[in-house]
C-alpha atoms as a PDB file:
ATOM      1  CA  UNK A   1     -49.569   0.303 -28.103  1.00  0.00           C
ATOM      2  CA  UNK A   2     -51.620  -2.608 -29.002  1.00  0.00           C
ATOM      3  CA  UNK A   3     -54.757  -0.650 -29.539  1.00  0.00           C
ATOM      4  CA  UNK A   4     -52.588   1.389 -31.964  1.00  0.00           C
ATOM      5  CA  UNK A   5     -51.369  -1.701 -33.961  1.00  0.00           C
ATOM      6  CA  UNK A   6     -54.966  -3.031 -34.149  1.00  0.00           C
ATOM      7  CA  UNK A   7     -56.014   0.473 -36.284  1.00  0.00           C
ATOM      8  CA  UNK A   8     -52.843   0.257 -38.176  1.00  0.00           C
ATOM      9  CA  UNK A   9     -53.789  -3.540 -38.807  1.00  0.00           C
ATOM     10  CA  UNK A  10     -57.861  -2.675 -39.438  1.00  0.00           C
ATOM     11  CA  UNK A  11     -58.688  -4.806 -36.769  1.00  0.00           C
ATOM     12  CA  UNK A  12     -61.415  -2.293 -36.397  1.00  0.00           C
ATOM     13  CA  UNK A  13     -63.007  -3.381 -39.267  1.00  0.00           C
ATOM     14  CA  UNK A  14     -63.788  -6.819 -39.186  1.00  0.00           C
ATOM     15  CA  UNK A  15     -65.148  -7.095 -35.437  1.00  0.00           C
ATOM     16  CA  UNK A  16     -67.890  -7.582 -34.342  1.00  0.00           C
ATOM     17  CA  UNK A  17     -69.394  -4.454 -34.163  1.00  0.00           C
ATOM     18  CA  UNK A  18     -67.376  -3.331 -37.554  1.00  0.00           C
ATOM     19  CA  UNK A  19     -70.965  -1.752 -38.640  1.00  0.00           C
ATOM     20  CA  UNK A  20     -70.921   1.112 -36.878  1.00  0.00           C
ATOM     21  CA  UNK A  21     -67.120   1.475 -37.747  1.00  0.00           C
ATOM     22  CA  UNK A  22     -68.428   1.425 -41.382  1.00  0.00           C
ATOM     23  CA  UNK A  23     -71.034   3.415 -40.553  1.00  0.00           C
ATOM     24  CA  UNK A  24     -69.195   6.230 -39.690  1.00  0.00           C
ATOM     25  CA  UNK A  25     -66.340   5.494 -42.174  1.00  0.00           C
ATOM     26  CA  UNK A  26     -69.055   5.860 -45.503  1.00  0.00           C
ATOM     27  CA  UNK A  27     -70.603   8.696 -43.648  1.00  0.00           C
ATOM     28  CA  UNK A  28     -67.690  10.923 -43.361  1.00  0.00           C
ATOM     29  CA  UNK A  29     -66.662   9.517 -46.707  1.00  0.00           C
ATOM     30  CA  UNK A  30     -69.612  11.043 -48.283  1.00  0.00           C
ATOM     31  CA  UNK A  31     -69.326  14.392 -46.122  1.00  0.00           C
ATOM     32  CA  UNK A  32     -65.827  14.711 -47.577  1.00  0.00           C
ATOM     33  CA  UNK A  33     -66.851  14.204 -50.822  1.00  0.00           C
ATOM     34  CA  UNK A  34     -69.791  16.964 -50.571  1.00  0.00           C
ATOM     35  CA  UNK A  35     -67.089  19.291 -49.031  1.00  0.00           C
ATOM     36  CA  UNK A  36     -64.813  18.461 -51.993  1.00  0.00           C
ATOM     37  CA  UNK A  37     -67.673  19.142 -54.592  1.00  0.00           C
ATOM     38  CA  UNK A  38     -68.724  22.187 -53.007  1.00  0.00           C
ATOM     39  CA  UNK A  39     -65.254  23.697 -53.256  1.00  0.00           C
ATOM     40  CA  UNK A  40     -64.805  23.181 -56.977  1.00  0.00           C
ATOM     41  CA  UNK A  41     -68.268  24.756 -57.120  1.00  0.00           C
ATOM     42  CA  UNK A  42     -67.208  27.822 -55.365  1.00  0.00           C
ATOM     43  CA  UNK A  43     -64.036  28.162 -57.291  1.00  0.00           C
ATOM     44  CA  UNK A  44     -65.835  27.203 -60.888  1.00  0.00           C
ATOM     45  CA  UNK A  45     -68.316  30.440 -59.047  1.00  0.00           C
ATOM     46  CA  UNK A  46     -64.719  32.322 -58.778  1.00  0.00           C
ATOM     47  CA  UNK A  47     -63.612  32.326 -62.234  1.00  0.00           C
ATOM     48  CA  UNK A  48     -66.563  32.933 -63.869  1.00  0.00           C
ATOM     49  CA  UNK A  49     -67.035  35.983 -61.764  1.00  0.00           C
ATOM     50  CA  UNK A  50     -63.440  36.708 -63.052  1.00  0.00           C
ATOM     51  CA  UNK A  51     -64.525  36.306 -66.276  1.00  0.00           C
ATOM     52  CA  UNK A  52     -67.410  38.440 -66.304  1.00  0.00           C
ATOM     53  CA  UNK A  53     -65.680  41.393 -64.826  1.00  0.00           C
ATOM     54  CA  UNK A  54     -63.313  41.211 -67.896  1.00  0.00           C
ATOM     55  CA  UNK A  55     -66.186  40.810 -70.194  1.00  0.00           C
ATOM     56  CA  UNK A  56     -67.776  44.029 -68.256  1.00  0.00           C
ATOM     57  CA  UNK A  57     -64.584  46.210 -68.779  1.00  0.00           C
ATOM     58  CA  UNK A  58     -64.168  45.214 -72.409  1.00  0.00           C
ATOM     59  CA  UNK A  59     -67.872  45.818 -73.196  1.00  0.00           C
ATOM     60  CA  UNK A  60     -67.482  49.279 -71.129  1.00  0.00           C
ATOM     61  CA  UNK A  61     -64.694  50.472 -72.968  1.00  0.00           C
ATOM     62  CA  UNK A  62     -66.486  49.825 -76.184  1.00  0.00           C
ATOM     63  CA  UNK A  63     -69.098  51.810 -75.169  1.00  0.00           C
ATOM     64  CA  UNK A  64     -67.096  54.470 -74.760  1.00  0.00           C
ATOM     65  CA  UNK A  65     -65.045  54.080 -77.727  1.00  0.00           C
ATOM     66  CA  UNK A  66     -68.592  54.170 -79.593  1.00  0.00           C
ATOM     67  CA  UNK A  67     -69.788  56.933 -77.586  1.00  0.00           C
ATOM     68  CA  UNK A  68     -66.509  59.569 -78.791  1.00  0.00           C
ATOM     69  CA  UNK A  69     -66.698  58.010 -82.168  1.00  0.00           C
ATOM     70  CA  UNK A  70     -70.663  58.643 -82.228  1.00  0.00           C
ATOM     71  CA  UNK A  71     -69.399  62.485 -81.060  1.00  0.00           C
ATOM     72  CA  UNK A  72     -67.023  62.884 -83.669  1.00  0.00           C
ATOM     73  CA  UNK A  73     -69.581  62.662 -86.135  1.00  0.00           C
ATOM     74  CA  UNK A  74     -72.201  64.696 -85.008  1.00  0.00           C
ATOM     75  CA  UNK A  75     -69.793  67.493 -84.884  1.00  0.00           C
ATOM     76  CA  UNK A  76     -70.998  70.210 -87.774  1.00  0.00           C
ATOM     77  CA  UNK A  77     -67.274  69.973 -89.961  1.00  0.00           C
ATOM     78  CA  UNK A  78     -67.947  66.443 -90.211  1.00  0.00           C
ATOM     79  CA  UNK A  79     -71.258  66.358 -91.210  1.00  0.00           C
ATOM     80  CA  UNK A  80     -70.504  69.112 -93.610  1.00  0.00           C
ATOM     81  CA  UNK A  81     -67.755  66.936 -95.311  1.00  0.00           C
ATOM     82  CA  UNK A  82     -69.682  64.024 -95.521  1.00  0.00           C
ATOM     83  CA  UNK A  83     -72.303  66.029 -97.628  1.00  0.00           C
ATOM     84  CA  UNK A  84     -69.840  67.535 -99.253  1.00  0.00           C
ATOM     85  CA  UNK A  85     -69.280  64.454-101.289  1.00  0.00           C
ATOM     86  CA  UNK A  86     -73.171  65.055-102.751  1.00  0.00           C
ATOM     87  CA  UNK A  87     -72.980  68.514-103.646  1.00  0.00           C
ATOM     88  CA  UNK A  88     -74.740  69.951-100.396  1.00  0.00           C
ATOM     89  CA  UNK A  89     -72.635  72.755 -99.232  1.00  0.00           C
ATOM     90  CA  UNK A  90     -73.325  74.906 -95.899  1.00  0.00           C
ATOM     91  CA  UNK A  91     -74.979  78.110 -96.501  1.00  0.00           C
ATOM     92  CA  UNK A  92     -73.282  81.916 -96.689  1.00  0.00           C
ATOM     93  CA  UNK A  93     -76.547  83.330 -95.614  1.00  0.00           C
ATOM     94  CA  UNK A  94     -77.318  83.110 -92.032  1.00  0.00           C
ATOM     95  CA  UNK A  95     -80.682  81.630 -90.675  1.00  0.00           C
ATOM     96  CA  UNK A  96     -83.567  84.015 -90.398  1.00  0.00           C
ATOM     97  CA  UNK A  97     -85.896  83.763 -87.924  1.00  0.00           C
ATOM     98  CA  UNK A  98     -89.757  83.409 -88.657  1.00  0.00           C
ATOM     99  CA  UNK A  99     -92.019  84.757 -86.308  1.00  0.00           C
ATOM    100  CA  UNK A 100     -96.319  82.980 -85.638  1.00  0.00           C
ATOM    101  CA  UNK A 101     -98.398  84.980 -84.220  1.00  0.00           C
ATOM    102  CA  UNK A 102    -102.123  83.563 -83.639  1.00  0.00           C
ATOM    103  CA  UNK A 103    -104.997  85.611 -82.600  1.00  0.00           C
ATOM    104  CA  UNK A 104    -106.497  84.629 -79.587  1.00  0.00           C
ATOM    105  CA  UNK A 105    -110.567  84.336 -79.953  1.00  0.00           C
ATOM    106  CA  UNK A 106    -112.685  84.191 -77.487  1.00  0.00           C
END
């Protein structure tokens, strides 16, 4: 019981050998504090990654949005209506194909 009073007092501290006590006391101080820093780094680590994954499905959905929008006007009725507006029209008269022939010579 008396040995448990003296910690309760800090009777440990100011014995004479009270420098290792200290010893000990700052070093565990300082591991506690590295621990402590360490975990706010791996939770700062944590949101970000949260963040970024957001950021990812955003951007990813805009691609895609881009991507059908992009399709929408390559399709031939659009690009036909939007040169429309200057006069070009499609033509009535199918496509003919041409034909090159080259002579080989040897």
């Amino acid at each position: 019981m008396s040995k448990f009073n003296n910690i309760l007092k800090g009777k440990f501290l100011v014995d004479e050998d009270a420098f290792k006590n200290w010893r000990m006391i700052i070093f565990i101080s300082v591991l506690a504090l590295i621990m402590i820093a360490s975990s706010h780094r791996a939770d700062e680590k944590v949101y970000e990654i949260a963040r970024l994954k957001e950021e990812v499905a955003e951007l990813r959905s805009e691609a895609v949005d881009s991507r059908v929008n992009l399709w929408k006007l390559k399709t031939n009725s659009s690009v036909a209506r939007a040169l429309e507006s200057r006069g070009i029209k499609p033509s009535s008269v199918p496509p003919k194909k041409i034909k090159v022939t080259t002579k080989e010579t040897d």
